[in-house]
N, C-alpha and C. Protein backbone atom coordinates (compact mmCIF):
# COMPACT_ATOMS: atom_id res chain seq x y z
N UNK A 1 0.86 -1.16 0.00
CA UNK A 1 0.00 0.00 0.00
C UNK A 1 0.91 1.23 0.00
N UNK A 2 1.02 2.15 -0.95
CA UNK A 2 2.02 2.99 -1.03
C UNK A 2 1.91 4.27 -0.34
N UNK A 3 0.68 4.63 -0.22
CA UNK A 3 0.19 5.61 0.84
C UNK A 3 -0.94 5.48 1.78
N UNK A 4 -0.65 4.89 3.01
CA UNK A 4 -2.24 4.36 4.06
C UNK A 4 -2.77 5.39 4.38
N UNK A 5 -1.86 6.70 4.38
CA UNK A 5 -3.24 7.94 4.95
C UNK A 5 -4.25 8.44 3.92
N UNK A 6 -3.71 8.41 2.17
CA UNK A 6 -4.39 8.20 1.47
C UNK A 6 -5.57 7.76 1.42
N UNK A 7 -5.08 6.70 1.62
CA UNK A 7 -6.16 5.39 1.46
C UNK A 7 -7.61 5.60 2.65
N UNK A 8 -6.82 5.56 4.01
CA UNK A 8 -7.57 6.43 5.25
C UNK A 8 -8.24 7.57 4.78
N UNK A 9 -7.81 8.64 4.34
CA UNK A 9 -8.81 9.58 4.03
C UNK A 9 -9.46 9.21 2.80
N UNK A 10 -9.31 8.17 1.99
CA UNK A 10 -10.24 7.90 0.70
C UNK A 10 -11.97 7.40 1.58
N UNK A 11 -11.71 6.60 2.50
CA UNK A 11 -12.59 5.70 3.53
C UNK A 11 -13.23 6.64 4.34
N UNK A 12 -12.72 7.69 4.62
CA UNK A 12 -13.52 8.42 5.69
C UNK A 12 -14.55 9.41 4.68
N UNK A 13 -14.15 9.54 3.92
CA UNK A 13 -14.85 10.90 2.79
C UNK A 13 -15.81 9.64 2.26
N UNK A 14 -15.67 8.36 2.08
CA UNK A 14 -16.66 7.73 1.34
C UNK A 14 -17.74 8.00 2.31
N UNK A 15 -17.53 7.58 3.85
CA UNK A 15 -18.66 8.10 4.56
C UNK A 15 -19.11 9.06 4.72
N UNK A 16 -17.89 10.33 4.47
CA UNK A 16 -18.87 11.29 4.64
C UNK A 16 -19.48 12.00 3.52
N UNK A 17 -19.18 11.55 2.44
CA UNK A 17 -19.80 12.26 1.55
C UNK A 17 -21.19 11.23 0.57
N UNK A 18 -21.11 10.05 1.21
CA UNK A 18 -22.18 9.26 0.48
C UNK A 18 -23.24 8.64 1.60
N UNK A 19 -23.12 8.73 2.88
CA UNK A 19 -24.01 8.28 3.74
C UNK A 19 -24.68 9.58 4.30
N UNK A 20 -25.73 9.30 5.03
CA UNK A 20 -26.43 10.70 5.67
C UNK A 20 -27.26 9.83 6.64
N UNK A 21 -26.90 10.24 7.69
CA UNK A 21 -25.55 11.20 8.49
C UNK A 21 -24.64 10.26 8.07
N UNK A 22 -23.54 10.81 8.41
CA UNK A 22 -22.59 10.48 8.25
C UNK A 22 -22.15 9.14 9.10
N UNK A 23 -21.70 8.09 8.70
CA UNK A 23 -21.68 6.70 9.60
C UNK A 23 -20.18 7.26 10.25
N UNK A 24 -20.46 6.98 11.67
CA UNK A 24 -18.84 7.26 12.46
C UNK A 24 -18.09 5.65 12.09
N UNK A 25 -17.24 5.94 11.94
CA UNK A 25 -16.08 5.36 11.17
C UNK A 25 -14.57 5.01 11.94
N UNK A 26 -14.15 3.79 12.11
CA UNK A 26 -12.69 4.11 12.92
C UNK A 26 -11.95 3.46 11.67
N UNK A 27 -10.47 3.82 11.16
CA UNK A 27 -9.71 3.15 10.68
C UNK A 27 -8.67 3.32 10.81
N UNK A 28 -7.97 1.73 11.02
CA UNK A 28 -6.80 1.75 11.64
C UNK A 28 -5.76 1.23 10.63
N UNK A 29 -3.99 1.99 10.48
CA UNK A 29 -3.25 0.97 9.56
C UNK A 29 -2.92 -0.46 10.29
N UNK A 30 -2.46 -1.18 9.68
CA UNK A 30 -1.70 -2.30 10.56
C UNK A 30 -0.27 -2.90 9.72
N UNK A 31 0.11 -3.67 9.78
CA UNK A 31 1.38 -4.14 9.28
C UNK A 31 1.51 -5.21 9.57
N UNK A 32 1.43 -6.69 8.58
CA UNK A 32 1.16 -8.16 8.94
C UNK A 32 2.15 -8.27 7.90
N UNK A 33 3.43 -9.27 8.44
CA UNK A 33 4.44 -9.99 7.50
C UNK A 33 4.75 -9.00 6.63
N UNK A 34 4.94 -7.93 6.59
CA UNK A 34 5.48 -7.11 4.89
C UNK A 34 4.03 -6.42 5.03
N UNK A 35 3.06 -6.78 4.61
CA UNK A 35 1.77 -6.40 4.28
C UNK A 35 0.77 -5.34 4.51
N UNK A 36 0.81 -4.55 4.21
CA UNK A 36 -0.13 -3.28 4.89
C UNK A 36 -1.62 -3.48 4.79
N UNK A 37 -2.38 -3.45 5.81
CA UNK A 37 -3.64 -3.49 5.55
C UNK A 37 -4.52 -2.06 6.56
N UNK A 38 -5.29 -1.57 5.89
CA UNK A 38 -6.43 -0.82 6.45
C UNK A 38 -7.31 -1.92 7.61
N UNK A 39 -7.78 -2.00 8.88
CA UNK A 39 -8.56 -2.01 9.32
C UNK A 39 -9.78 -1.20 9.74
N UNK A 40 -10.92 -1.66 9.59
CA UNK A 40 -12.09 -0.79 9.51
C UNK A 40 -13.13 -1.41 11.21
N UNK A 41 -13.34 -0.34 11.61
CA UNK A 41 -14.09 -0.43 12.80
C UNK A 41 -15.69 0.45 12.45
N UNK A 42 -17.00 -0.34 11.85
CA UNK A 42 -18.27 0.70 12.10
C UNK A 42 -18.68 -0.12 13.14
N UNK A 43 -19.17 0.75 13.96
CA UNK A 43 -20.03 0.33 15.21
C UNK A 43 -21.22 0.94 14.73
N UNK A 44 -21.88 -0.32 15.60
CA UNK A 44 -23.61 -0.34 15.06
C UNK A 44 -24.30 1.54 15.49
N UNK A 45 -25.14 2.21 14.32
CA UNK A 45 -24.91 3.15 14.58
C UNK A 45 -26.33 3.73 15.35
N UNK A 46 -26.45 4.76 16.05
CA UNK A 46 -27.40 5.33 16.84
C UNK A 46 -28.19 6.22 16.20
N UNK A 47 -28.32 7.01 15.27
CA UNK A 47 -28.85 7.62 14.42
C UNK A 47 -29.48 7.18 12.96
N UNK A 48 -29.88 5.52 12.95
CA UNK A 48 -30.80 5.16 12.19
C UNK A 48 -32.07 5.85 11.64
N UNK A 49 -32.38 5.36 10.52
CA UNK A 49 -31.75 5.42 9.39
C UNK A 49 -30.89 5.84 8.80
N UNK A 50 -29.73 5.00 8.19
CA UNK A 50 -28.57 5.94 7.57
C UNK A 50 -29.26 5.76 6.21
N UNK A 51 -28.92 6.74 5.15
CA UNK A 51 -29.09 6.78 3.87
C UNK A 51 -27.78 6.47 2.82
N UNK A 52 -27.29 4.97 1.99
CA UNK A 52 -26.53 5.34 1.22
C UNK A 52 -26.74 5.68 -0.08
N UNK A 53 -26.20 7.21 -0.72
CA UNK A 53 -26.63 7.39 -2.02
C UNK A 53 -27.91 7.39 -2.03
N UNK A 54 -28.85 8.04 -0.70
CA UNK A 54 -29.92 8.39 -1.16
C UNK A 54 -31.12 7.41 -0.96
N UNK A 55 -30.48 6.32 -0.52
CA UNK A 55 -31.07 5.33 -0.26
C UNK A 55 -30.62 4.31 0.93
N UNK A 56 -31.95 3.56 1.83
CA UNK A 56 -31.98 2.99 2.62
C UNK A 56 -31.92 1.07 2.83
N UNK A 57 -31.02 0.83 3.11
CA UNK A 57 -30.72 -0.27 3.17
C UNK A 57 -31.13 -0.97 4.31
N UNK A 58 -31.38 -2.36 4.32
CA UNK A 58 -31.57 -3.51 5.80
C UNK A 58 -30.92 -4.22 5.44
N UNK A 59 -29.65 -4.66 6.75
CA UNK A 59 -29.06 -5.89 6.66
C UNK A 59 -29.86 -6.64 7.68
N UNK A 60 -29.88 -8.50 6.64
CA UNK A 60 -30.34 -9.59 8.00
C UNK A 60 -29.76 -10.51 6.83
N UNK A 61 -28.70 -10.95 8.37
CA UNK A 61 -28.12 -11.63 8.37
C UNK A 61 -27.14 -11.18 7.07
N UNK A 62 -26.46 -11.75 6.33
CA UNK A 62 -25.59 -12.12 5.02
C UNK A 62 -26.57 -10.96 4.07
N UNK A 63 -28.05 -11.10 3.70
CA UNK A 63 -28.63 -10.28 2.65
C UNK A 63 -29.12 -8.95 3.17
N UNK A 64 -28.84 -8.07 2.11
CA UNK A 64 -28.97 -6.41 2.09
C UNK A 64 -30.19 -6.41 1.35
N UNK A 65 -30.78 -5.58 1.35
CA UNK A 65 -32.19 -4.92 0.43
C UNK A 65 -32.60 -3.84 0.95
N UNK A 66 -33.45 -2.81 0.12
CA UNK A 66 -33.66 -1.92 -0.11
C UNK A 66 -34.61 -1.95 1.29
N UNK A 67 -34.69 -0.62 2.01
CA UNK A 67 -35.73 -1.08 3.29
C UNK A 67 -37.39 -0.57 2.70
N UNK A 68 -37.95 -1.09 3.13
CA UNK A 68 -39.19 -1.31 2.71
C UNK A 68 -40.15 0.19 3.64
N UNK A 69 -41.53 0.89 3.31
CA UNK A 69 -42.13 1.41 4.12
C UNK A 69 -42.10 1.25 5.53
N UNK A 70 -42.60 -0.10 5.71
CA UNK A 70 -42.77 -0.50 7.46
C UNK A 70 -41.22 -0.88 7.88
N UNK A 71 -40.34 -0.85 7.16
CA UNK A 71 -39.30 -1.18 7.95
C UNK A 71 -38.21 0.28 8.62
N UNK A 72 -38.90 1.32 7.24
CA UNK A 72 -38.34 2.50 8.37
C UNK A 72 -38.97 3.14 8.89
N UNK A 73 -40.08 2.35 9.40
CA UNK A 73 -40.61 3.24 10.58
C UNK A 73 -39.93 2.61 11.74
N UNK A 74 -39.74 1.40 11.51
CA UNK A 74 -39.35 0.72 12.32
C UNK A 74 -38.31 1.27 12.80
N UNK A 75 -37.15 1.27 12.40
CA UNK A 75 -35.86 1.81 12.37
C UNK A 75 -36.29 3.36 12.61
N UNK A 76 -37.16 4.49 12.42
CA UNK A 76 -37.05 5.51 13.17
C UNK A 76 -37.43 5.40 14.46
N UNK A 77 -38.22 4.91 14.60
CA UNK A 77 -39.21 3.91 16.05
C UNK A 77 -38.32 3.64 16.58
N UNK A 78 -37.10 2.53 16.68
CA UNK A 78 -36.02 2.12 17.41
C UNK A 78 -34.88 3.11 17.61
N UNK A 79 -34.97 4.07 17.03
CA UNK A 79 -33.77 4.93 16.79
C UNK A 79 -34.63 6.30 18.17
N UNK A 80 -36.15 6.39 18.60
CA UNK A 80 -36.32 7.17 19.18
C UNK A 80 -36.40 8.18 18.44
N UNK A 81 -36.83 8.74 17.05
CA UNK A 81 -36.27 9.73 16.63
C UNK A 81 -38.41 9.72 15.47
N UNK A 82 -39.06 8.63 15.96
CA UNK A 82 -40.21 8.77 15.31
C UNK A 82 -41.14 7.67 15.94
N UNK A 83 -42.53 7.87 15.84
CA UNK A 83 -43.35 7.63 16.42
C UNK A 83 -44.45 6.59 15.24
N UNK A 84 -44.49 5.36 15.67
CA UNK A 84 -45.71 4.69 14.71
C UNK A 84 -46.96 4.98 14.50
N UNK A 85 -47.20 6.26 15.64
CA UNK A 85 -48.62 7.19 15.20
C UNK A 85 -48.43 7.69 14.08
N UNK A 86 -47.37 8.34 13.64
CA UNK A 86 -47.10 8.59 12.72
C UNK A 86 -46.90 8.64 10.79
N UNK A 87 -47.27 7.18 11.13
CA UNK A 87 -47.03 6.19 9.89
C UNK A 87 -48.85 6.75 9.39
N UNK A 88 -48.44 6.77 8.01
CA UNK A 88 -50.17 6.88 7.52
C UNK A 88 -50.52 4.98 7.25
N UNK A 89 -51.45 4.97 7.14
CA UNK A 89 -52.13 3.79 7.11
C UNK A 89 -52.19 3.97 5.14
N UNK A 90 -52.56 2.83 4.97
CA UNK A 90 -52.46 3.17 3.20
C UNK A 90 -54.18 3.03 2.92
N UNK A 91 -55.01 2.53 3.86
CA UNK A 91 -56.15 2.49 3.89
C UNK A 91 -57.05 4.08 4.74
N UNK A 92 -56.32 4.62 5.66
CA UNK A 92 -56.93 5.08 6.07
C UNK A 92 -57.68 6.30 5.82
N UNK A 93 -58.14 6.60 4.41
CA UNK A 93 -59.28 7.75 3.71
C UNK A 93 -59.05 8.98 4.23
N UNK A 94 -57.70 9.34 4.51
CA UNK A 94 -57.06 10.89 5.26
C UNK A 94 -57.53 11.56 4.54
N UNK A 95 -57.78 12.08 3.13
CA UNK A 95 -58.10 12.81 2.60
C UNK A 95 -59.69 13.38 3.66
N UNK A 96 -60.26 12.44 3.21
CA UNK A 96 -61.79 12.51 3.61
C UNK A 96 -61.64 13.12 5.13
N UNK A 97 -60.62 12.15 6.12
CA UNK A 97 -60.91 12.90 7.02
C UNK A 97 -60.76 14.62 7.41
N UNK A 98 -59.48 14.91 6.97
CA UNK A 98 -58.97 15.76 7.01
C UNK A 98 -59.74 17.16 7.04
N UNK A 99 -60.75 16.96 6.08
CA UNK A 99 -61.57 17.69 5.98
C UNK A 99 -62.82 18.33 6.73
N UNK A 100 -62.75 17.62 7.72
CA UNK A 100 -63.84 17.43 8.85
C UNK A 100 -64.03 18.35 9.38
N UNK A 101 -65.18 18.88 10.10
CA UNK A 101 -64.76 20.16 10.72
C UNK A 101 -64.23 20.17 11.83
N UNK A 102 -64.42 18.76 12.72
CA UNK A 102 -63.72 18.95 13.82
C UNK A 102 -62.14 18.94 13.94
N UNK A 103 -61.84 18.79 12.81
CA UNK A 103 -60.20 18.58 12.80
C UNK A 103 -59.78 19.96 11.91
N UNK A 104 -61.09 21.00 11.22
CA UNK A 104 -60.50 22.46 11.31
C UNK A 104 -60.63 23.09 12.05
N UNK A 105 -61.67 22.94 13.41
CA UNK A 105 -61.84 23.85 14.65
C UNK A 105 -60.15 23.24 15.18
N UNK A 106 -60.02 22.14 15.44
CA UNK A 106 -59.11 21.72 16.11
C UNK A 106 -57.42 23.08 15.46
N UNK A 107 -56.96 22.53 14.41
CA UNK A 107 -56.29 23.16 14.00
C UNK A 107 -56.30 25.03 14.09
N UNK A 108 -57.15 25.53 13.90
CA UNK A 108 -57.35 26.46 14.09
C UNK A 108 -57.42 27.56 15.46
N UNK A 109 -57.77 26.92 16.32
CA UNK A 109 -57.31 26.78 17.76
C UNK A 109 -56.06 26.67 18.15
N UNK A 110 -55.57 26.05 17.21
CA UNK A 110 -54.46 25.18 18.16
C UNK A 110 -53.04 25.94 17.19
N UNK A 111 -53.43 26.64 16.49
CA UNK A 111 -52.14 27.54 14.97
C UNK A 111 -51.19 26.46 14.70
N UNK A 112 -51.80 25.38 14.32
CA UNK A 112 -50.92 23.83 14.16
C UNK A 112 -51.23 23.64 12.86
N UNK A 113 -50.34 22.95 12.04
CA UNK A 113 -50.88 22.12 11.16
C UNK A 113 -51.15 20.96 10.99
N UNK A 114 -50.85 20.19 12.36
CA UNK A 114 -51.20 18.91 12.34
C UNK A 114 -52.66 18.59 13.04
N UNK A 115 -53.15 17.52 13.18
CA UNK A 115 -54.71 16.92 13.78
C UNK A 115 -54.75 15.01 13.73
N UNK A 116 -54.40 15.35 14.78
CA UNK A 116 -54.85 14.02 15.33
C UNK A 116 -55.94 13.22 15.26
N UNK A 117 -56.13 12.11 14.15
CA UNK A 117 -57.45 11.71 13.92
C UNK A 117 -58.00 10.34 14.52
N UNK A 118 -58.79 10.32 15.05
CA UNK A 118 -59.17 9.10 15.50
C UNK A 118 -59.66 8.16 14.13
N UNK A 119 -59.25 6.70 14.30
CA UNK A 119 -59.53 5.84 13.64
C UNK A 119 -60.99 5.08 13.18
């Protein structure tokens, strides 16, 4: 390896410029028989969902895939950072409700734009 800090700052800019947030990152050189190698330390991270390139990934086990609707709620849900009230239902006729009057007295009262709808 002809330059490891190189290489080190090639690894740290991949995170920071293609994940969001940024995944904290440790990397270490080492030196085995002649051999230079990068070691890489990510610890599992606290600010889930990370985004790479814009996009959200799930690892289980060995396979990666794209994360699905219910899986990042999940992952904001576990991360503390979002609430499964939150999640729209794909059934639940929001339009219709929305419109209600008790959910424009509500709003209007309240200089909110949100309204809490019962099911």
């Amino acid at each position: 390896m002809p330059d490891p800090s190189a290489w080190r700052r090639w690894v740290v800019n991949v995170s920071r410029n293609n994940c969001a947030p940024a995944v904290p990152i440790s990397v270490k050189h080492v030196a085995v028989e002649g051999q230079d190698f990068l070691v890489l330390y990510v610890p599992d991270g606290r600010d889930k969902p990370y985004r790479a390139n814009g996009r959200v990934y799930v690892r289980i086990d060995k396979e990666v895939h794209e994360a699905t609707r219910e899986e990042l709620g999940q992952l904001f849900f576990e991360s503390g950072r979002g609430s499964r009230a939150l999640l729209p239902s794909q059934d639940s006729n929001l339009e219709k409700r929305i419109q209600s009057p008790l959910c424009y007295r509500y709003t209007t009262r309240q200089s909110s734009t949100y309204c809490w709808l019962r099911a």
